[in-house]
N, C-alpha and C. Protein backbone atom coordinates (compact mmCIF):
# COMPACT_ATOMS: atom_id res chain seq x y z
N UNK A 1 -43.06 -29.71 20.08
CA UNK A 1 -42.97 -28.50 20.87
C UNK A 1 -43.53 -27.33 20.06
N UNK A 2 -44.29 -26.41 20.69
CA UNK A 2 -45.17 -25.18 20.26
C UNK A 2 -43.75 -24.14 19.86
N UNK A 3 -44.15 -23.77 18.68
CA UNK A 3 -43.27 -22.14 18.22
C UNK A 3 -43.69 -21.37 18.98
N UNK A 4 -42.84 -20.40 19.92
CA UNK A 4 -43.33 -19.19 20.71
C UNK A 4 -43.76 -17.93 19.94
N UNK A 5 -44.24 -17.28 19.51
CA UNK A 5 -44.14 -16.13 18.73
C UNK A 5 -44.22 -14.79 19.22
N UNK A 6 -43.44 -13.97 19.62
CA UNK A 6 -43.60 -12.57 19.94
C UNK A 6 -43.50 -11.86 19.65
N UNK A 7 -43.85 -10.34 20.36
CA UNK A 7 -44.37 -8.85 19.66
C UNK A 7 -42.94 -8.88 18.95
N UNK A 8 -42.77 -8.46 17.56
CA UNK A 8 -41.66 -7.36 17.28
C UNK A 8 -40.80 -6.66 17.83
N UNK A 9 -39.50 -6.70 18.46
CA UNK A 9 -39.36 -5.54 19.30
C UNK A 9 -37.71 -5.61 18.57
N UNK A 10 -37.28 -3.92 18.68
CA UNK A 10 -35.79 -4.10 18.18
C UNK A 10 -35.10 -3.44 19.57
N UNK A 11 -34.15 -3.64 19.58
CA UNK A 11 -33.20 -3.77 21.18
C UNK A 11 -31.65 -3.02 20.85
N UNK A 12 -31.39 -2.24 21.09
CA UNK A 12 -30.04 -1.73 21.26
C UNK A 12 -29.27 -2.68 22.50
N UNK A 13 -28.30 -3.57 22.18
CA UNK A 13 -27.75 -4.18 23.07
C UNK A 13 -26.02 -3.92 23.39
N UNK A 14 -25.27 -3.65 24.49
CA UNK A 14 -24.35 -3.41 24.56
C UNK A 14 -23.36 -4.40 25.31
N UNK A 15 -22.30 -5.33 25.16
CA UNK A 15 -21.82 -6.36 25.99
C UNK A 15 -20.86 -5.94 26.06
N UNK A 16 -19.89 -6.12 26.64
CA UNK A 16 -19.03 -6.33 27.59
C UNK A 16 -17.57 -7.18 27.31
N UNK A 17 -16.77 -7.13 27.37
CA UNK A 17 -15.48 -8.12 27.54
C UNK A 17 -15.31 -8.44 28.97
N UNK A 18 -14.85 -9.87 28.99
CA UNK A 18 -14.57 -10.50 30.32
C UNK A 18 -13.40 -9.28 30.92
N UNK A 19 -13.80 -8.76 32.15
CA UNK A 19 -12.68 -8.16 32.67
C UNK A 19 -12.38 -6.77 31.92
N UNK A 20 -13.14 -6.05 31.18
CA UNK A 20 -12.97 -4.93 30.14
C UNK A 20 -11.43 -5.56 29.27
N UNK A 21 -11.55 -6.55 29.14
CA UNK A 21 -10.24 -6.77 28.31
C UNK A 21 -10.24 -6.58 26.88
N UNK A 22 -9.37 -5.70 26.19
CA UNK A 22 -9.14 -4.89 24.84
C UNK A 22 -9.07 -6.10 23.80
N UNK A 23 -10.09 -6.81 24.11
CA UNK A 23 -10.58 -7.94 23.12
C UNK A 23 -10.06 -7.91 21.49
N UNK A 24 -11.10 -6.82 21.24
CA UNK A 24 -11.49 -6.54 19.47
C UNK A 24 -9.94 -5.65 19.24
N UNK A 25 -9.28 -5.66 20.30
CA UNK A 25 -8.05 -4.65 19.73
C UNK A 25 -7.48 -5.43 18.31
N UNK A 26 -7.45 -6.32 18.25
CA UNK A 26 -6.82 -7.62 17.46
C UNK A 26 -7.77 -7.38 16.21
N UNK A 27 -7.95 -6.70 14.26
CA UNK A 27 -8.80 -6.55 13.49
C UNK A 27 -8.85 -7.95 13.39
N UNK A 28 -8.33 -9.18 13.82
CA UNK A 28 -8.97 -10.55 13.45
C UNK A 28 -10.13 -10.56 13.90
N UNK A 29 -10.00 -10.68 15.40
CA UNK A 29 -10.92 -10.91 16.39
C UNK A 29 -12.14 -10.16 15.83
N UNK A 30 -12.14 -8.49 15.55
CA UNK A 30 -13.81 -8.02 15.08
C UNK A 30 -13.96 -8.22 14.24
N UNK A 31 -13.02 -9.08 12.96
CA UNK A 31 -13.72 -9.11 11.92
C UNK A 31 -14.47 -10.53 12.06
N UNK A 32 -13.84 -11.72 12.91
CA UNK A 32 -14.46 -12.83 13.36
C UNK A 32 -16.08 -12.56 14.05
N UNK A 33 -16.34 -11.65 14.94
CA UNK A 33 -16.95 -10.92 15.81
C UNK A 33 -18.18 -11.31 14.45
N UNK A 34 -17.71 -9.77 13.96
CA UNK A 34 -18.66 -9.72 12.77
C UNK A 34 -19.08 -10.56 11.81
N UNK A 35 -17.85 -11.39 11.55
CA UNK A 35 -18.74 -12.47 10.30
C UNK A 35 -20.08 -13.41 11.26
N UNK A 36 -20.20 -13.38 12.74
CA UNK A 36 -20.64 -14.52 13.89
C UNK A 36 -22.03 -13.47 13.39
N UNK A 37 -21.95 -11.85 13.59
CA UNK A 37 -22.92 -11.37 13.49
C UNK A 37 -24.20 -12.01 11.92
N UNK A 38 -23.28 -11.59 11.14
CA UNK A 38 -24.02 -12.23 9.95
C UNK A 38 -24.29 -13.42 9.30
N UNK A 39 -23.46 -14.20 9.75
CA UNK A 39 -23.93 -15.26 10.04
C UNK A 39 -25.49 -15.87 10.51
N UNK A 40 -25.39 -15.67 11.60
CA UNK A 40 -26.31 -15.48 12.35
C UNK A 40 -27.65 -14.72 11.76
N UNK A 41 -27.18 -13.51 11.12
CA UNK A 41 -28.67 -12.61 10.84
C UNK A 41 -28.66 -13.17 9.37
N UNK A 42 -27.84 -14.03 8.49
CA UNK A 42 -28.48 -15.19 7.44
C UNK A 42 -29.22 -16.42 7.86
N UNK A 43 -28.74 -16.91 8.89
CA UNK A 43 -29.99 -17.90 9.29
C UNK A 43 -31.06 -17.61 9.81
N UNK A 44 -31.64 -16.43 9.65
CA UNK A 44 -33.12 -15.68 10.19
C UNK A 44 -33.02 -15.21 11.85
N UNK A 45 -31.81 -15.61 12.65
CA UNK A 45 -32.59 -15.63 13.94
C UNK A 45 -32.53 -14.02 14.34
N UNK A 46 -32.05 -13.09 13.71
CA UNK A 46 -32.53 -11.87 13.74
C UNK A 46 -32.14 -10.74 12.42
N UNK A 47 -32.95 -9.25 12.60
CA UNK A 47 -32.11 -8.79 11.77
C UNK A 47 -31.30 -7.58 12.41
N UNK A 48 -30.21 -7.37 11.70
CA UNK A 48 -29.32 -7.03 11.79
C UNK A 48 -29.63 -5.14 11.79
N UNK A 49 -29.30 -4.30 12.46
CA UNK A 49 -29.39 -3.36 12.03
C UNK A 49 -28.32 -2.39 12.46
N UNK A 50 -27.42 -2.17 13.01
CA UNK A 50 -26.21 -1.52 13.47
C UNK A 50 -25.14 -2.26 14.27
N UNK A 51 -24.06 -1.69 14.31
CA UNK A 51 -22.98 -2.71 15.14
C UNK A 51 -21.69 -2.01 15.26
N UNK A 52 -21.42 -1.91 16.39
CA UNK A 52 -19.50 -1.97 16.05
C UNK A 52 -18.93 -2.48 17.49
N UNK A 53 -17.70 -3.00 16.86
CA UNK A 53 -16.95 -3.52 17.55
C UNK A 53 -15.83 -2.80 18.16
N UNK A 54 -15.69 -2.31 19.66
CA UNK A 54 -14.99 -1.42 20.25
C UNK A 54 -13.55 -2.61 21.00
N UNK A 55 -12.90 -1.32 21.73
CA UNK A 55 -11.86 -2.84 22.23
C UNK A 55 -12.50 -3.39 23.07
N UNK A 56 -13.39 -2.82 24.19
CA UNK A 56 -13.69 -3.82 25.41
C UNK A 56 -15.11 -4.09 25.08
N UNK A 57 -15.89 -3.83 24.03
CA UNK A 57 -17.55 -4.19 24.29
C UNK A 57 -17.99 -3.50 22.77
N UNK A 58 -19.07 -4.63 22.64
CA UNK A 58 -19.83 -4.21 20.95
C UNK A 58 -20.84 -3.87 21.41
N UNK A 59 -21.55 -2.73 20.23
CA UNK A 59 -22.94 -2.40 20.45
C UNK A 59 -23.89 -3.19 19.40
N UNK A 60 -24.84 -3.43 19.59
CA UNK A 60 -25.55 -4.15 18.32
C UNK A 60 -27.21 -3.78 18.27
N UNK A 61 -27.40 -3.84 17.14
CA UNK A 61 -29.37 -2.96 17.08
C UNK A 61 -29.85 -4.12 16.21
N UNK A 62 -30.39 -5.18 16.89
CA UNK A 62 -30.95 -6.05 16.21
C UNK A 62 -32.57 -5.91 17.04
N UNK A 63 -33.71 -6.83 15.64
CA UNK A 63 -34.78 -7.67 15.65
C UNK A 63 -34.80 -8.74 15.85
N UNK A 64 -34.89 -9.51 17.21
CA UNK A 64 -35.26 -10.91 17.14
C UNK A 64 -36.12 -11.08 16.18
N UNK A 65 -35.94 -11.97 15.17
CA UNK A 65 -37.05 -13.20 14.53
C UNK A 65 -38.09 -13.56 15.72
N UNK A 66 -39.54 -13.70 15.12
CA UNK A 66 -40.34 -13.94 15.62
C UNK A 66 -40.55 -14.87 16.80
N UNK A 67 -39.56 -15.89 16.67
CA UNK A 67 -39.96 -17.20 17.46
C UNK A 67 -38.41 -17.18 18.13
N UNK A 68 -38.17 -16.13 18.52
CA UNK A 68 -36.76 -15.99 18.64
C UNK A 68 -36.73 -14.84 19.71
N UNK A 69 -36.54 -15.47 21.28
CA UNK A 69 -36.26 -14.02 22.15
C UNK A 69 -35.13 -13.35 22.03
N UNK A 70 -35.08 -12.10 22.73
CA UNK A 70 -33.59 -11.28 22.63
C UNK A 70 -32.81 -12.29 23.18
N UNK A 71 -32.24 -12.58 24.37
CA UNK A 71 -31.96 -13.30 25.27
C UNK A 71 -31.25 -14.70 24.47
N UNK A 72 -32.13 -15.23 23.64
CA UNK A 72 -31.50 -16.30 22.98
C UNK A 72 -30.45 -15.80 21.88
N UNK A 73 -30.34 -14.94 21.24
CA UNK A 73 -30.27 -13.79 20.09
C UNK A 73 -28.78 -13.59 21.10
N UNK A 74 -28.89 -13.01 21.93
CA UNK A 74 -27.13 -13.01 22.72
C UNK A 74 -26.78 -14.01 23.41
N UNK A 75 -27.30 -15.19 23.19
CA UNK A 75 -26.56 -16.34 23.76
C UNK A 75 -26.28 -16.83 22.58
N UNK A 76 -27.08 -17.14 21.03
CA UNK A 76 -26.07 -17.18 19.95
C UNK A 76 -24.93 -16.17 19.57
N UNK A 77 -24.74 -15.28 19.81
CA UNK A 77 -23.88 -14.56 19.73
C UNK A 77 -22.95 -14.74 19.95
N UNK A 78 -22.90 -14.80 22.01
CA UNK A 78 -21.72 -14.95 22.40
C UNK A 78 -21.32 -16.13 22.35
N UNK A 79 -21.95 -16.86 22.42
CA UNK A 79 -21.79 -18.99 21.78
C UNK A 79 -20.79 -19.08 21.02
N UNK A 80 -21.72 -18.52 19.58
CA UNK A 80 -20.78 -18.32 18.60
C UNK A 80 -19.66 -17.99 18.08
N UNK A 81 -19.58 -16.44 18.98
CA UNK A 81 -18.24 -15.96 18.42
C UNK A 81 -17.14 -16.78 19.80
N UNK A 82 -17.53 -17.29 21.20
CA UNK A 82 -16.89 -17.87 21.62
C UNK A 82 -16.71 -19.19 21.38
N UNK A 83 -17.07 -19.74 20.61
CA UNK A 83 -16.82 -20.86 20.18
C UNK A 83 -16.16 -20.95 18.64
N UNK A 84 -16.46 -20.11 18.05
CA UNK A 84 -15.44 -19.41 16.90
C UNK A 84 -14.11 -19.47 17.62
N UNK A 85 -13.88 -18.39 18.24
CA UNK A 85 -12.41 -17.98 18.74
C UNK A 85 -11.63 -18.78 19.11
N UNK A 86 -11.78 -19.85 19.96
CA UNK A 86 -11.58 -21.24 21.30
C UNK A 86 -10.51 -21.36 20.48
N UNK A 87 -10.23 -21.65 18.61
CA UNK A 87 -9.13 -22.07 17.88
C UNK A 87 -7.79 -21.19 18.58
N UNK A 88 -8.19 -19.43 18.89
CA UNK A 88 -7.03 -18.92 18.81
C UNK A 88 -6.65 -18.67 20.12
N UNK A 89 -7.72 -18.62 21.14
CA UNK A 89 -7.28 -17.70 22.50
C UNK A 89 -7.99 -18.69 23.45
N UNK A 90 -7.36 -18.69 24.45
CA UNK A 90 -7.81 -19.74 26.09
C UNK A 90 -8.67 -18.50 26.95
N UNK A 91 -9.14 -18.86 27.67
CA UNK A 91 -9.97 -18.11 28.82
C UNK A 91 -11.65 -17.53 28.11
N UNK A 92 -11.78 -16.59 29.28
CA UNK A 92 -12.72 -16.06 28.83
C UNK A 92 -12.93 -14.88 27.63
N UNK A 93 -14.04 -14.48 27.15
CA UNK A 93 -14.02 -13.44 26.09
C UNK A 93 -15.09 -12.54 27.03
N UNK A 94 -16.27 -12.70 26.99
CA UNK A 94 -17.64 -12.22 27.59
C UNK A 94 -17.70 -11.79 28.95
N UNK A 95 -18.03 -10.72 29.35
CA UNK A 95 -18.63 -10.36 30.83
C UNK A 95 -20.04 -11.58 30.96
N UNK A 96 -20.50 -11.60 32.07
CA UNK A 96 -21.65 -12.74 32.40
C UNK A 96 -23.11 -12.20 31.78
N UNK A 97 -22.71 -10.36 32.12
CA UNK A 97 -24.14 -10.16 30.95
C UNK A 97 -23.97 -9.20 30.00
N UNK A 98 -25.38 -8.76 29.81
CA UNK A 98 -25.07 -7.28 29.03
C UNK A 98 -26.36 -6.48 29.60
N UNK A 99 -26.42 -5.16 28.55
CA UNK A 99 -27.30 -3.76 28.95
C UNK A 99 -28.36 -4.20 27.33
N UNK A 100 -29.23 -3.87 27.75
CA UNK A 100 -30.64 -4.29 26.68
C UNK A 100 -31.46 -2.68 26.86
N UNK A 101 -31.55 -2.25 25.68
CA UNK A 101 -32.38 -0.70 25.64
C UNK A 101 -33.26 -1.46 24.79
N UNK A 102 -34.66 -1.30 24.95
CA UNK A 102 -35.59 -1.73 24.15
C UNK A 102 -35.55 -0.18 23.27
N UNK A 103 -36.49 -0.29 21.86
CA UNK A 103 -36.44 0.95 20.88
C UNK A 103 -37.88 0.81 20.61
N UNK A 104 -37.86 2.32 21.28
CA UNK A 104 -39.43 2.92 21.76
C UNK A 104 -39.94 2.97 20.57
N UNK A 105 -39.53 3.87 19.71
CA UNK A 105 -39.94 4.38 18.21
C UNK A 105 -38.64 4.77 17.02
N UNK A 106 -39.37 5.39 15.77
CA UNK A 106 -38.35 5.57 14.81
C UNK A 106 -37.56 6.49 15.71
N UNK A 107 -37.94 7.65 16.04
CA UNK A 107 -36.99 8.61 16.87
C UNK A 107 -35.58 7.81 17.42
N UNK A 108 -36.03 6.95 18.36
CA UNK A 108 -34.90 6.15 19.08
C UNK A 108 -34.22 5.68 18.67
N UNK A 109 -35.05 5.05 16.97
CA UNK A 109 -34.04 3.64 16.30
C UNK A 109 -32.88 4.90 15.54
N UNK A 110 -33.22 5.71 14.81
CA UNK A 110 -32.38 6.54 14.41
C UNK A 110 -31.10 7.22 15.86
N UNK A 111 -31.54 7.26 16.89
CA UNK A 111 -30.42 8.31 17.71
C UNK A 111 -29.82 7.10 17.98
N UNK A 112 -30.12 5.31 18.18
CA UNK A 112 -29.16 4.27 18.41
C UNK A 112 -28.84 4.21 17.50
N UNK A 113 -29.12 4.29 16.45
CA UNK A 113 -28.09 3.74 15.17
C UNK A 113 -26.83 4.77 15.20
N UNK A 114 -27.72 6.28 15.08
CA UNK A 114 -26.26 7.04 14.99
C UNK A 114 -25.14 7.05 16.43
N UNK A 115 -25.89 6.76 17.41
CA UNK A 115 -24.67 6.24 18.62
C UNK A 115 -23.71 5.25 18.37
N UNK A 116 -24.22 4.77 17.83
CA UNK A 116 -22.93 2.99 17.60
C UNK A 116 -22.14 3.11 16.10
N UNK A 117 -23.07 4.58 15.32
CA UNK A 117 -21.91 4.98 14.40
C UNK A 117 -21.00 5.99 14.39
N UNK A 118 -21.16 6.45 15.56
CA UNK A 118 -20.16 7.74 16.46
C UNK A 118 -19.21 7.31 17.43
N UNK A 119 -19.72 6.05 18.25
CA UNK A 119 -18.83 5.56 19.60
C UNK A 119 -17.51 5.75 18.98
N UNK A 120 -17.14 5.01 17.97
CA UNK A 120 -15.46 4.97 17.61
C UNK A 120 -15.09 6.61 17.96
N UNK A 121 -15.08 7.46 17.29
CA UNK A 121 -15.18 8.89 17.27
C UNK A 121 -15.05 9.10 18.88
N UNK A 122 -15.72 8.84 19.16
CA UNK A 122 -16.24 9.43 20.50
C UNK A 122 -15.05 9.05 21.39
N UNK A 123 -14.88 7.62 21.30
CA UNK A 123 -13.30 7.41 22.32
C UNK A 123 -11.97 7.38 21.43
N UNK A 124 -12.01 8.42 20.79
CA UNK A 124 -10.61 8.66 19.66
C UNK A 124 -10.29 7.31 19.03
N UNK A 125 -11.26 6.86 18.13
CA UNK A 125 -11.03 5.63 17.24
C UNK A 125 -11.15 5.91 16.06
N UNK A 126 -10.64 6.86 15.37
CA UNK A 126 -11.44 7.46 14.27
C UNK A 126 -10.61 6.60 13.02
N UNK A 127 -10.40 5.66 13.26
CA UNK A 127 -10.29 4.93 11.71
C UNK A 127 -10.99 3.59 11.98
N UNK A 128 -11.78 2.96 12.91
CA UNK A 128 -12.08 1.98 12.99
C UNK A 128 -13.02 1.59 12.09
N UNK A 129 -12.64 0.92 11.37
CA UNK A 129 -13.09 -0.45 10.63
C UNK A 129 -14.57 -1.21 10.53
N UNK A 130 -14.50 -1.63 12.20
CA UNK A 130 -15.65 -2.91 12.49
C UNK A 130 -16.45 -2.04 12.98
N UNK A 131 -17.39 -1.10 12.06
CA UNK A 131 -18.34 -0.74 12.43
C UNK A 131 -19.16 -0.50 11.25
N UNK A 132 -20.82 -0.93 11.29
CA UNK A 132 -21.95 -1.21 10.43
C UNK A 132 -21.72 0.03 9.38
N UNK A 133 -21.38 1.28 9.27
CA UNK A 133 -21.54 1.91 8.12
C UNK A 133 -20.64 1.44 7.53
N UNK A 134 -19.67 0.85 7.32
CA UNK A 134 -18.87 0.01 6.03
C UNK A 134 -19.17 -1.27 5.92
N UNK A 135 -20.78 -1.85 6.28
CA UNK A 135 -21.18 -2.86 5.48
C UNK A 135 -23.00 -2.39 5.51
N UNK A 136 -22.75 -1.25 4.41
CA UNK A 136 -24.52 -0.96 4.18
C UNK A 136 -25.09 -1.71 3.57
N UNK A 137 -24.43 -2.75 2.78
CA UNK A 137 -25.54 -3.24 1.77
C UNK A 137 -25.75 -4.89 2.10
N UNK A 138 -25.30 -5.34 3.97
CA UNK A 138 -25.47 -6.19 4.85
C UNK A 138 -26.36 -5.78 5.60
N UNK A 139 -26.88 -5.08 6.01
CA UNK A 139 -27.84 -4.66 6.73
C UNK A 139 -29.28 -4.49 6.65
N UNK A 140 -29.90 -5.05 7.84
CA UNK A 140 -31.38 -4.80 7.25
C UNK A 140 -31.68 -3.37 7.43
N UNK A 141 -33.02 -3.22 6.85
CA UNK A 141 -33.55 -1.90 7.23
C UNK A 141 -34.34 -1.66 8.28
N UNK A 142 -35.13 -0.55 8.12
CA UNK A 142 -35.83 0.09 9.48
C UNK A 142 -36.75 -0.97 9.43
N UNK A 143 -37.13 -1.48 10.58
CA UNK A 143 -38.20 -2.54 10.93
C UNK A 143 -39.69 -2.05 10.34
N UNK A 144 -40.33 -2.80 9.55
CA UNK A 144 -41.71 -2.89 9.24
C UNK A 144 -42.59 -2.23 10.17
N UNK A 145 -42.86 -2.30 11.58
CA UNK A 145 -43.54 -2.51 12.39
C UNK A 145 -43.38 -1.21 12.38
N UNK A 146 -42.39 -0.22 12.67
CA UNK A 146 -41.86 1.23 12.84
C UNK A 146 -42.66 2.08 11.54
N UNK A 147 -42.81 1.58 10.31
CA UNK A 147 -43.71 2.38 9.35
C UNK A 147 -45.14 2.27 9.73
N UNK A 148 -45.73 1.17 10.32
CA UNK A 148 -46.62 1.65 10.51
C UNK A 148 -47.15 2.41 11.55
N UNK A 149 -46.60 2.63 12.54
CA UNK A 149 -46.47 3.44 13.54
C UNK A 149 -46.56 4.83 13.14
N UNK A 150 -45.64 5.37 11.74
CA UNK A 150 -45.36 6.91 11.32
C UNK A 150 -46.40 7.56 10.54
């Protein structure tokens, strides 16, 4: 079978809990959440660039890997961390989809990053934890493709 290879593109993605249910309320659950994230962005299939874990829905700013669509990129995700969890909790975790913002330019990648490092703030979460500025030195950086653009 042929490797697919496509443009570069980084994606602000936002999902959902089955039912808005206060999922990540539990610090197991986002820290599980999160290890699924990196996980994941150690076996190449994307990189990693912002994240946090709210009660009913995570935001995430990843690069699919080349041979790697968005689309597949949140079906390992939610796979993962639902198939992670299955040990502790019955039913569903996931709404059926999510919201996909493609990232036009640096401008954008900077105002999504700082959105998903404000959301806590924003709905009176101001000590939360599971969010990407307390793991900077996990994270990739600004996408390649974006310098040459500037």
């Amino acid at each position: 079978m042929a490797t697919v290879r496509q443009h570069l593109s980084t994606h602000a993605i936002t999902i959902l809990t089955h039912r808005s249910n206060p999922h990540f309320v539990n610090p197991a659950h986002a820290e599980l959440f999160i290890q699924t994230l990196f996980r994941y962005r150690e076996a190449g299939k994307f990189r990693l660039h912002a994240f946090v874990a709210m009660p009913d829905h995570v935001h995430i700013l990843i690069t699919p890997a080349p041979d790697i669509s968005t689309p597949k990129c949140i079906q390992l995700i939610k796979g993962g961390y639902s198939n992670a969890i299955r040990q502790h909790i019955l039913g569903e975790v996931w709404h059926s989809g999510y919201h996909e913002h493609r990232i036009r330019d640096i401008g954008d990648f900077i105002a999504q990053t700082r959105y998903i490092a404000a959301n806590p703030a924003r709905k009176g979460l101001n000590d939360c934890r599971h969010v990407h500025t307390n793991f900077p030195e996990q994270l990739d950086t600004l996408p390649a493709y974006f310098h040459a653009s500037c």
